[in-house]
C-alpha atoms as a PDB file:
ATOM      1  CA  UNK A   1     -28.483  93.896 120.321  1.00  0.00           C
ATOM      2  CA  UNK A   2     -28.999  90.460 122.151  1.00  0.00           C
ATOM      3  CA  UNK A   3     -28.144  87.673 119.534  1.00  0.00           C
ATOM      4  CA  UNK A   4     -26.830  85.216 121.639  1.00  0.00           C
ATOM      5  CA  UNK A   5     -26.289  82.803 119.073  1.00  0.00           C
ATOM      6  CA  UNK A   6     -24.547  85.450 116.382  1.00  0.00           C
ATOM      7  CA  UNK A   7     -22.418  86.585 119.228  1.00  0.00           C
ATOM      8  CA  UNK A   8     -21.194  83.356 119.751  1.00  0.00           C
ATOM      9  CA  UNK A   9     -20.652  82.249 116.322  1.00  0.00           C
ATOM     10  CA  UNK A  10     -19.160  85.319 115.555  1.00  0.00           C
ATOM     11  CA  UNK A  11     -17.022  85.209 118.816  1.00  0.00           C
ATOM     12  CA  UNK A  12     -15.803  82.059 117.658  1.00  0.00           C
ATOM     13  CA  UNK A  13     -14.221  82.773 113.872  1.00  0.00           C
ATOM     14  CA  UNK A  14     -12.489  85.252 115.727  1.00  0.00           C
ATOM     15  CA  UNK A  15     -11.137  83.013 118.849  1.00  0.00           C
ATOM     16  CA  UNK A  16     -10.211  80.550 115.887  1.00  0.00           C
ATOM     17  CA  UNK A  17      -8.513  83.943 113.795  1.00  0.00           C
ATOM     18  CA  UNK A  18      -6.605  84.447 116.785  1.00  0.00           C
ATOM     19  CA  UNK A  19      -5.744  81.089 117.324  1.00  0.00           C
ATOM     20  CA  UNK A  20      -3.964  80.872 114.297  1.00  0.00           C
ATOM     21  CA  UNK A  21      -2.747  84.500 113.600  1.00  0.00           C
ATOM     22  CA  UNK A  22       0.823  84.039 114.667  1.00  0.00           C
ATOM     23  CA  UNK A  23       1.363  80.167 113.096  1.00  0.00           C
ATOM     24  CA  UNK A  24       2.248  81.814 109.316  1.00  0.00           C
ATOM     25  CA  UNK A  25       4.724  84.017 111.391  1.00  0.00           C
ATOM     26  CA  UNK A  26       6.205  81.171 113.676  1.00  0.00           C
ATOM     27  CA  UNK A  27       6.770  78.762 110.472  1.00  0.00           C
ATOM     28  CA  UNK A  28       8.286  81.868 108.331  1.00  0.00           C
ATOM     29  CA  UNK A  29      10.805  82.042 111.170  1.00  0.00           C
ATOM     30  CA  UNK A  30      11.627  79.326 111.691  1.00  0.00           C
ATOM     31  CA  UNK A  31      11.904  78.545 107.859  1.00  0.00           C
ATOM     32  CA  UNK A  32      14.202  81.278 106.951  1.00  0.00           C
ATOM     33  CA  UNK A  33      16.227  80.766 110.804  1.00  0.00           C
ATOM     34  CA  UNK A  34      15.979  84.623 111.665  1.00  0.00           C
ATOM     35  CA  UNK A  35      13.412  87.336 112.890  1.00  0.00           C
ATOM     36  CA  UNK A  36      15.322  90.663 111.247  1.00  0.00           C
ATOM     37  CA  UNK A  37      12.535  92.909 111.047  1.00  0.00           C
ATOM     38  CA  UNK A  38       9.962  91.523 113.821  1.00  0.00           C
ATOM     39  CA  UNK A  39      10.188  93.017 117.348  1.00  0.00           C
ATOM     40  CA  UNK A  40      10.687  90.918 120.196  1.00  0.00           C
ATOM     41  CA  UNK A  41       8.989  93.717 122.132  1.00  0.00           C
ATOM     42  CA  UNK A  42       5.790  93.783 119.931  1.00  0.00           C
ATOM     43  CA  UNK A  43       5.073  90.427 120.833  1.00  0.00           C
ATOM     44  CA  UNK A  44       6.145  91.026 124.871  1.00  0.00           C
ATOM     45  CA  UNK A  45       3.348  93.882 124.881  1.00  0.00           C
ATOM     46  CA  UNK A  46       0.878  91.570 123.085  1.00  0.00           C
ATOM     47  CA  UNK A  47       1.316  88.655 125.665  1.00  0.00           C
ATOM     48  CA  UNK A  48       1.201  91.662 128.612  1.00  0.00           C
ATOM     49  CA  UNK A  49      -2.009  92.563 126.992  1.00  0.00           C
ATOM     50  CA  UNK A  50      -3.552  89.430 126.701  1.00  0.00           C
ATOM     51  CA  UNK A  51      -3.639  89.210 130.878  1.00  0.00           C
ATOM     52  CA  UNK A  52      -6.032  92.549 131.104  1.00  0.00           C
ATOM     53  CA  UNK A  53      -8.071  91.212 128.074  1.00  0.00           C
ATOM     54  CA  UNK A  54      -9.051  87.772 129.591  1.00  0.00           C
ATOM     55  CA  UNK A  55      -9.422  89.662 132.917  1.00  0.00           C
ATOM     56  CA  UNK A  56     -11.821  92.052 131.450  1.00  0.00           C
ATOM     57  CA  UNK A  57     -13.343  89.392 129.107  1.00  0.00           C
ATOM     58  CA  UNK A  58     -14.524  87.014 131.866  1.00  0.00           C
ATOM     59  CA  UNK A  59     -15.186  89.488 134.259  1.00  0.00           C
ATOM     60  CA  UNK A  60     -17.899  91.161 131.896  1.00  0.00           C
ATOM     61  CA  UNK A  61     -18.936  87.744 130.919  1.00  0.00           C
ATOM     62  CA  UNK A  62     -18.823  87.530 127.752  1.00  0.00           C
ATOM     63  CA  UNK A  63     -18.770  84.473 125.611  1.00  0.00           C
ATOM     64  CA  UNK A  64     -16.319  81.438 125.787  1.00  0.00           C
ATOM     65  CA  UNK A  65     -14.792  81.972 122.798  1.00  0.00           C
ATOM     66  CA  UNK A  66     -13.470  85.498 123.615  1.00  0.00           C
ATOM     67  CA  UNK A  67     -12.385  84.510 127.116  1.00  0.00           C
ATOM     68  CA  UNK A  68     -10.075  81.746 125.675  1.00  0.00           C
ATOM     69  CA  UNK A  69      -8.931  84.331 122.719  1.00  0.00           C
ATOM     70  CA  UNK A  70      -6.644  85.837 125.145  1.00  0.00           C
ATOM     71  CA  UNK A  71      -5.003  82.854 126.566  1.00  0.00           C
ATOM     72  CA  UNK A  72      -4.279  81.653 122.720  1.00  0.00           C
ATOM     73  CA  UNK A  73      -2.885  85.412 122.374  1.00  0.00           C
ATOM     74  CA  UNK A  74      -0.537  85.448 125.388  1.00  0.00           C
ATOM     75  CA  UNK A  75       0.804  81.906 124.411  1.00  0.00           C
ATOM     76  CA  UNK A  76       1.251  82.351 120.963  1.00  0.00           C
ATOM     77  CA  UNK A  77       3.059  85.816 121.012  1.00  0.00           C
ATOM     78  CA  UNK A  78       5.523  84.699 124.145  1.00  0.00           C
ATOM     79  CA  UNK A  79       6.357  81.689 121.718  1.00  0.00           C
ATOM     80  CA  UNK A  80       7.412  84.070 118.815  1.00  0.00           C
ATOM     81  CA  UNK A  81       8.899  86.328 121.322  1.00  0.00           C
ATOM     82  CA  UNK A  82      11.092  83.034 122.432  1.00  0.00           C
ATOM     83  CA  UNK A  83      11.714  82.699 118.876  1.00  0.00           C
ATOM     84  CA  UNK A  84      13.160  86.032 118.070  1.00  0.00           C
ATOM     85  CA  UNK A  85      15.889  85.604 121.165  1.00  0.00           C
ATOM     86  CA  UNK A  86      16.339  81.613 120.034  1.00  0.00           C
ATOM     87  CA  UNK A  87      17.491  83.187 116.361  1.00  0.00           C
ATOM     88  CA  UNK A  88      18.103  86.671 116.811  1.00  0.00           C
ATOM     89  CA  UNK A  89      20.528  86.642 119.986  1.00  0.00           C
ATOM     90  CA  UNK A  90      21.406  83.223 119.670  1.00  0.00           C
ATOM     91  CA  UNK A  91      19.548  81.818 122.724  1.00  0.00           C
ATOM     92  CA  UNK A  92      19.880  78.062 123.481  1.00  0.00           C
ATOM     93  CA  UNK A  93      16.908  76.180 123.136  1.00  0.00           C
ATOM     94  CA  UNK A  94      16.763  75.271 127.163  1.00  0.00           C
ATOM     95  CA  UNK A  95      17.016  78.832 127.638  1.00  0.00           C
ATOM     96  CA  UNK A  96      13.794  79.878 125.509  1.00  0.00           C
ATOM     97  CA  UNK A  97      11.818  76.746 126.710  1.00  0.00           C
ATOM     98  CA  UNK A  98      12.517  78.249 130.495  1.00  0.00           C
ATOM     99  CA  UNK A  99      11.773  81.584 130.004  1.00  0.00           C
ATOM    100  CA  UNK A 100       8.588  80.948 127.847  1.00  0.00           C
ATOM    101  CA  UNK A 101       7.677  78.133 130.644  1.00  0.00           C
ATOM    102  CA  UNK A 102       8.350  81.062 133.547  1.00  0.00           C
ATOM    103  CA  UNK A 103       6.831  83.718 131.716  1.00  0.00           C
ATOM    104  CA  UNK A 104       3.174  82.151 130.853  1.00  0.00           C
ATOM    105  CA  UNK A 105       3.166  80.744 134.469  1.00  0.00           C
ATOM    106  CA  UNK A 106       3.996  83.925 135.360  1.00  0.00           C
ATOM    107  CA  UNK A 107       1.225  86.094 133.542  1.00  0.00           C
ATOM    108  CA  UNK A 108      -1.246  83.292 133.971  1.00  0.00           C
ATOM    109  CA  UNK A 109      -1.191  83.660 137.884  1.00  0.00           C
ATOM    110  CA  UNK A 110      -1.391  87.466 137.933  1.00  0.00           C
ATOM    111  CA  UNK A 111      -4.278  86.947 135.443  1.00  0.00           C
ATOM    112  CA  UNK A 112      -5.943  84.680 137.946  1.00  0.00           C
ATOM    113  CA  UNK A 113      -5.401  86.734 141.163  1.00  0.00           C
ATOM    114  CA  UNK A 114      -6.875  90.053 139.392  1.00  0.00           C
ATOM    115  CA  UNK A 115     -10.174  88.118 137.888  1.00  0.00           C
ATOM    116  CA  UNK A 116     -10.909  87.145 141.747  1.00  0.00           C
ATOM    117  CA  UNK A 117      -9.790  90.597 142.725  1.00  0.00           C
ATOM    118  CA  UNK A 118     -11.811  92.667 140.213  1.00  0.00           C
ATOM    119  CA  UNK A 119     -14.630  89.868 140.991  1.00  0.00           C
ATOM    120  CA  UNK A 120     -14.796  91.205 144.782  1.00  0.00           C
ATOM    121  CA  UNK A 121     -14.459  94.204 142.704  1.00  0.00           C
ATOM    122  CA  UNK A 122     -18.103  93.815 140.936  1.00  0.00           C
ATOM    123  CA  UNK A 123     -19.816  92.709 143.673  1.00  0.00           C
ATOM    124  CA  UNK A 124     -18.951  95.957 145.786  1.00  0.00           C
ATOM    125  CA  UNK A 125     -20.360  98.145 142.732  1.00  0.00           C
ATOM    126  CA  UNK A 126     -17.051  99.412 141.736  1.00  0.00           C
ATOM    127  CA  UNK A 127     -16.500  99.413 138.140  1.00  0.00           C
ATOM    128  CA  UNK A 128     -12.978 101.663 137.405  1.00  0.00           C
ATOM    129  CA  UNK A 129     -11.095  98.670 137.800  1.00  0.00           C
ATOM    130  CA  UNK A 130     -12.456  96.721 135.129  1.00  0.00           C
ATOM    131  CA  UNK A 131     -12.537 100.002 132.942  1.00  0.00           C
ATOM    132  CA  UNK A 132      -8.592  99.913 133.707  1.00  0.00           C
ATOM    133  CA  UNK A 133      -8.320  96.261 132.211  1.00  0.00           C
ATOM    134  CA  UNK A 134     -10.443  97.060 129.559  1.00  0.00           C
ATOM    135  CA  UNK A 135      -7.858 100.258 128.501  1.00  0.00           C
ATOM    136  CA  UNK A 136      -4.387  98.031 129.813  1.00  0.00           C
ATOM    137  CA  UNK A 137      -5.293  96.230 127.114  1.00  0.00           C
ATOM    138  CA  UNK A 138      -5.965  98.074 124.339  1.00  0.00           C
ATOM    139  CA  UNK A 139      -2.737 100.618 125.223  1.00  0.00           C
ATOM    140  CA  UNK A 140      -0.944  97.283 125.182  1.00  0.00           C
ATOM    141  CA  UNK A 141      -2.107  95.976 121.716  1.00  0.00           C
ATOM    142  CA  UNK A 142      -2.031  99.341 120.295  1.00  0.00           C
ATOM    143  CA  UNK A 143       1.578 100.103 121.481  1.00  0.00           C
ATOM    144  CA  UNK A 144       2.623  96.684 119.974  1.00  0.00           C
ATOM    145  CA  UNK A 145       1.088  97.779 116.594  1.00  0.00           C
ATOM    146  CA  UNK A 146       3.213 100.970 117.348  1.00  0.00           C
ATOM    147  CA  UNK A 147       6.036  99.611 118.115  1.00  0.00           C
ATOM    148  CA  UNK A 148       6.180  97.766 114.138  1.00  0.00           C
ATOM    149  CA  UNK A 149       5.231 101.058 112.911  1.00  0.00           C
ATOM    150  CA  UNK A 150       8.298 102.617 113.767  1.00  0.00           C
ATOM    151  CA  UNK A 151      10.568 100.066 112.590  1.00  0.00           C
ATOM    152  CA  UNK A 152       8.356 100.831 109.320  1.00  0.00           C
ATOM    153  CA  UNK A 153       9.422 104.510 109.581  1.00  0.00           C
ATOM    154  CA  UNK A 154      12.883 103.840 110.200  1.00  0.00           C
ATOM    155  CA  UNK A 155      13.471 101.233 107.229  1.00  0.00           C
ATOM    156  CA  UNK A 156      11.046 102.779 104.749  1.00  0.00           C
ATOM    157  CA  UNK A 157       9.514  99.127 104.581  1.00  0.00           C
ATOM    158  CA  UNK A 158       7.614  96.771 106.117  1.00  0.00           C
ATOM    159  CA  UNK A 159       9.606  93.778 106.909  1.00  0.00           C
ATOM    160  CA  UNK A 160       9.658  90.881 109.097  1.00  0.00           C
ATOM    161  CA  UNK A 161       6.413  90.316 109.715  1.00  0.00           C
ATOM    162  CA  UNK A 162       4.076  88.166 107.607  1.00  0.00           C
ATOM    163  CA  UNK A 163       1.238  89.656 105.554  1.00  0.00           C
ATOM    164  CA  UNK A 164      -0.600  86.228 106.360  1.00  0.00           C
ATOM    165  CA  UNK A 165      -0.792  87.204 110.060  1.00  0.00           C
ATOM    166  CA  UNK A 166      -1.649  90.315 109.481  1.00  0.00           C
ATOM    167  CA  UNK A 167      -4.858  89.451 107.686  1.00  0.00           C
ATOM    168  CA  UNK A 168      -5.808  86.946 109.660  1.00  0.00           C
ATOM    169  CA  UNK A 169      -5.713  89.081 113.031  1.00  0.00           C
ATOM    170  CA  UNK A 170      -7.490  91.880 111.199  1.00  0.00           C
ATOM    171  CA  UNK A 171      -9.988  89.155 110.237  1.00  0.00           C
ATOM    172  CA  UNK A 172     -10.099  88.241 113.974  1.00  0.00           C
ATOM    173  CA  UNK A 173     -10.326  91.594 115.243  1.00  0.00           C
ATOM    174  CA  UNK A 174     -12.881  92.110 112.811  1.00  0.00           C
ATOM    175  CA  UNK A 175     -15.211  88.833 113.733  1.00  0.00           C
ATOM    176  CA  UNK A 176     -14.524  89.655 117.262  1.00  0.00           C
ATOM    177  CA  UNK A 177     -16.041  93.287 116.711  1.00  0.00           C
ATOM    178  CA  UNK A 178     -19.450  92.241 115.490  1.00  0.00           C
ATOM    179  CA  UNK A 179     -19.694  89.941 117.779  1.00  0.00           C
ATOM    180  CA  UNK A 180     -19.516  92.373 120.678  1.00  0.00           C
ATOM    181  CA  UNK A 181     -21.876  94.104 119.003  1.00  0.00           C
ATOM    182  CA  UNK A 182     -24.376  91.251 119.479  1.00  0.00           C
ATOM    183  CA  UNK A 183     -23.764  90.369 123.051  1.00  0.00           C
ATOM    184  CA  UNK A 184     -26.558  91.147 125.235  1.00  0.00           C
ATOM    185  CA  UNK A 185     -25.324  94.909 126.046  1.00  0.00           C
ATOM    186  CA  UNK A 186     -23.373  97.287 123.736  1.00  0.00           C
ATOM    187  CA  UNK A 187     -19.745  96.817 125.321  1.00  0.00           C
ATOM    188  CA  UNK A 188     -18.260 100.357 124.162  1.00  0.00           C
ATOM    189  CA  UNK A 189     -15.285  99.479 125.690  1.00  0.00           C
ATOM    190  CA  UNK A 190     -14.792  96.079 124.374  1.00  0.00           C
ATOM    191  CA  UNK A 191     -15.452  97.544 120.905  1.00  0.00           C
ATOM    192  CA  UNK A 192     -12.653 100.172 121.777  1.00  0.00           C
ATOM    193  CA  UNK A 193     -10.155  97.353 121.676  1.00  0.00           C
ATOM    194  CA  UNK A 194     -10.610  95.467 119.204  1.00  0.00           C
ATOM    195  CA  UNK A 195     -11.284  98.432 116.704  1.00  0.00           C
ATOM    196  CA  UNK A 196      -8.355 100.749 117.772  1.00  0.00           C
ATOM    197  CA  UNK A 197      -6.162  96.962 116.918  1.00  0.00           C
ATOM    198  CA  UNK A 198      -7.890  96.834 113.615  1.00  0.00           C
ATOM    199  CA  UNK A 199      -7.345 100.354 112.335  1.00  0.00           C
ATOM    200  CA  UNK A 200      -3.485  99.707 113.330  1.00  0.00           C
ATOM    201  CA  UNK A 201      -3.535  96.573 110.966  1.00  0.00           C
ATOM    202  CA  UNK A 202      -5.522  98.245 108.409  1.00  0.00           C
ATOM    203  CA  UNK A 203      -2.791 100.769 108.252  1.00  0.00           C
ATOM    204  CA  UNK A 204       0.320  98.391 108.134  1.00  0.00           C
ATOM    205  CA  UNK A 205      -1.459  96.682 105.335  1.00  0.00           C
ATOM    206  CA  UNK A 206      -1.652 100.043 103.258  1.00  0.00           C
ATOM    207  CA  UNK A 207       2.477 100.588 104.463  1.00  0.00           C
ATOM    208  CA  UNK A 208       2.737  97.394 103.151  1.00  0.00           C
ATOM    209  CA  UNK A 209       0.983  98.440  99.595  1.00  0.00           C
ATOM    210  CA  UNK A 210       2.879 101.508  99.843  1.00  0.00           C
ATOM    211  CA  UNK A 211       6.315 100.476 100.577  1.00  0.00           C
ATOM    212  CA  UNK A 212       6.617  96.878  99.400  1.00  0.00           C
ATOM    213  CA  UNK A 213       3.753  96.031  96.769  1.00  0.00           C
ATOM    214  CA  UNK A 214       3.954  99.360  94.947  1.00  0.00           C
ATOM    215  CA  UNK A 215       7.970  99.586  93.901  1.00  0.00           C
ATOM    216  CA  UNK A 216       7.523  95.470  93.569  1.00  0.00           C
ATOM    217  CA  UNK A 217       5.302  96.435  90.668  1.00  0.00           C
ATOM    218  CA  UNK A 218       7.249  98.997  89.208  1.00  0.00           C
ATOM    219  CA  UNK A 219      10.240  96.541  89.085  1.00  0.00           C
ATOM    220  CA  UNK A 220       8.468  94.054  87.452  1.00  0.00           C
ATOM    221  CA  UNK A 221       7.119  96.709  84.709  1.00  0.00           C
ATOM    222  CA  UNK A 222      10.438  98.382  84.220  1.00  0.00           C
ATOM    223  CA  UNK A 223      11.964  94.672  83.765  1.00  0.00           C
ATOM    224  CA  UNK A 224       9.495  94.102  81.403  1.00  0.00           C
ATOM    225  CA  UNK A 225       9.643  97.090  79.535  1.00  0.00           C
ATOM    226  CA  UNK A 226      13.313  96.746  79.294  1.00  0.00           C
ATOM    227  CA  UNK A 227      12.794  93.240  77.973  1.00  0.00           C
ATOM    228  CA  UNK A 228      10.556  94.270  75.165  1.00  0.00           C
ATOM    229  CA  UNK A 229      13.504  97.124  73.927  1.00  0.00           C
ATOM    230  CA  UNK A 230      15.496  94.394  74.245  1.00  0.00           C
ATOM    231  CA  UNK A 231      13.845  92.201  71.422  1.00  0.00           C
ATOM    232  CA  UNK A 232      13.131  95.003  69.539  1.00  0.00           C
ATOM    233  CA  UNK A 233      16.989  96.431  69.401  1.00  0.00           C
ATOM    234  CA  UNK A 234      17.773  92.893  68.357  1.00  0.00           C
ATOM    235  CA  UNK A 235      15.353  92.352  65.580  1.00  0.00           C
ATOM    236  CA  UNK A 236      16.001  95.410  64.554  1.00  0.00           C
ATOM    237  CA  UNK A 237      19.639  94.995  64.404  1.00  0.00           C
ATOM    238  CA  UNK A 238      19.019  91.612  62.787  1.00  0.00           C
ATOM    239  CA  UNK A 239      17.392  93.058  59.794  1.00  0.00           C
ATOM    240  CA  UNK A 240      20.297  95.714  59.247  1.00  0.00           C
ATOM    241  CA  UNK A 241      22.222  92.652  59.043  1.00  0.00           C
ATOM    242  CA  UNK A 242      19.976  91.308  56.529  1.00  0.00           C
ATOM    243  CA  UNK A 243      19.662  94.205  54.187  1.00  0.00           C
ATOM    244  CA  UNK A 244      23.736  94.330  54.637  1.00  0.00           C
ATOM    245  CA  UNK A 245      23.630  91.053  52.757  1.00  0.00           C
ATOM    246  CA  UNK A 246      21.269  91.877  50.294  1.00  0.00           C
ATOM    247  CA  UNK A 247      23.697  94.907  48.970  1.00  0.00           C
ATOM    248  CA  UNK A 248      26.721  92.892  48.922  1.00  0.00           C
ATOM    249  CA  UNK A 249      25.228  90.155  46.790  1.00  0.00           C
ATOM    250  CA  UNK A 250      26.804  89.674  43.401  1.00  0.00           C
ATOM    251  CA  UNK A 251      24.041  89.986  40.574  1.00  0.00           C
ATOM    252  CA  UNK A 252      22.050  87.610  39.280  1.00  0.00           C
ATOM    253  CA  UNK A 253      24.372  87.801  35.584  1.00  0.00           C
ATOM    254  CA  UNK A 254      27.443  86.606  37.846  1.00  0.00           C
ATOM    255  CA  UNK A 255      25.710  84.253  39.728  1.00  0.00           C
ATOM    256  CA  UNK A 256      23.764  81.852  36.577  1.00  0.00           C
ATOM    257  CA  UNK A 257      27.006  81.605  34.766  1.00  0.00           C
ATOM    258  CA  UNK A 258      27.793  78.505  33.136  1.00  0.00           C
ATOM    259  CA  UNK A 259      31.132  76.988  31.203  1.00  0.00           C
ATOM    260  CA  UNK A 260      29.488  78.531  27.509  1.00  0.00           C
ATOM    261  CA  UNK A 261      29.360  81.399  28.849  1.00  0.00           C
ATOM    262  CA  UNK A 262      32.466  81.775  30.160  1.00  0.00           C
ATOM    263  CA  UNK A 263      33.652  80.230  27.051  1.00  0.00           C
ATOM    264  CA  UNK A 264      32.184  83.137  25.214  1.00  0.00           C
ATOM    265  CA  UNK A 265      33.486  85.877  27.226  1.00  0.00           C
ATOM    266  CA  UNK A 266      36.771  84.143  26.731  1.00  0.00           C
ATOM    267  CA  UNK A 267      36.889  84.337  23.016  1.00  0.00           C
ATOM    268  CA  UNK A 268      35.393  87.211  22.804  1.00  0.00           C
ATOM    269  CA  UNK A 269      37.965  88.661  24.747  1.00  0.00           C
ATOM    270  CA  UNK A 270      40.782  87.372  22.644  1.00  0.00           C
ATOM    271  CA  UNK A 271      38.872  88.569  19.217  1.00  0.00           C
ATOM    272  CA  UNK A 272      39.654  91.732  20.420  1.00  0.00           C
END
């Protein structure tokens, strides 16, 4: 389907999904000063598999948007990876900035040596190693995906990670997607990765329904539910109180009495 102009507005929501996926997670962390729950080595095998995926995307050509996707992925998940050593083993800040520094210079050469490579690649008609980027990456994202799922397992919860991120980079795995589907040939491959990343977040947000949402609920009904008993045991104790009263009340005889008539039980009294 060759919709140049859907592609790239489509291509585009995503870049800008994926752009902004990981902020909500980077200000959560560095709001509450810790990353329990969030694996540093989710977000090392999401910047590894950003250098495949902007290989593969600008070797196949495909819009701008989706080229730069992957450089905003690599960047952004090496910066929460920095973040999770900075709070979680007590890192210095010099220390992060260095390794994050060394690490994107790092990735971004080998990403430029293999587009020039897999370039000479094209021209000579051989296509397995651009297939081999194509699958890099999606093992990569999938196995960082993976890698949260197990912590899910072991903890019976999902924790950590922000629910905001999540939907966003379903959203941009979504946008991204359709927009493949509208590029000038059907990239099966390219459809591969961003659906197989997806289905991954589709199912941490029904672990997350699951796990956290549903006893959430049930805590707030039980409260509830304990609250109403509450008010009812206390009216009703309140009006045993009240009918108490009632029975111990003198009668109305005793309580109109005036001096005559006191006067006339008196003497009456004495008459006998």
């Amino acid at each position: 389907m060759d919709v140049p102009i859907a592609a790239n507005v489509l291509g585009t929501i995503g870049a800008i999904c994926w752009s902004v996926q990981l902020i909500p997670q980077i200000i959560i962390n560095y709001r509450r000063h810790h990353t329990t729950g969030l694996q540093p080595s989710m977000m090392l095998l999401w910047a590894s598999a950003g250098v495949p995926l902007g290989v593969y995307n600008i070797t196949e050509n495909f819009n701008i948007a989706l080229r730069i996707q992957a450089q905003i992925l690599t960047f952004l998940s090496l910066l929460t990876w920095s973040q999770c050593y900075y709070y979680g083993k007590h890192w210095s800040f010099a220390k992060c900035a260095v390794f994050l520094v060394g690490m994107c210079t790092l990735m971004g050469g080998i990403e430029v040596a293999l587009i020039f490579a897999l370039k000479v690649a094209t021209k000579r008609h051989i296509a397995w190693p651009v297939t081999f980027m194509a699958v890099l990456a999606a093992v990569f994202l999938a196995a960082g995906v993976l890698r949260h799922y197990w912590d899910i397992y072991t903890h019976r919860t999902v924790r950590g990670i922000s629910f905001i991120f999540v939907g966003i980079d379903a959203a941009g795995d979504l946008f991204s997607l359709v927009s493949v589907v509208f590029q000038a040939e059907l990239n099966v491959l390219g459809m591969a990765i961003y659906g197989t990343e997806l289905a991954l977040w589709t199912g941490v947000f029904i672990c997350g329904g699951y796990f956290n949402l549903l006893p959430w609920v049930k805590a707030r009904v039980s409260t509830r539910r304990r609250r109403v008993e509450n008010e009812q045991q206390t009216q009703s104790q309140h009006g045993e109180r009240g009918t108490i009263a009632l029975h111990e009340m003198p009668s109305s005889t005793s309580v109109f009495r005036t001096p005559s008539s006191g006067l006339v039980e008196r003497t009456g009294t004495s008459n006998r």
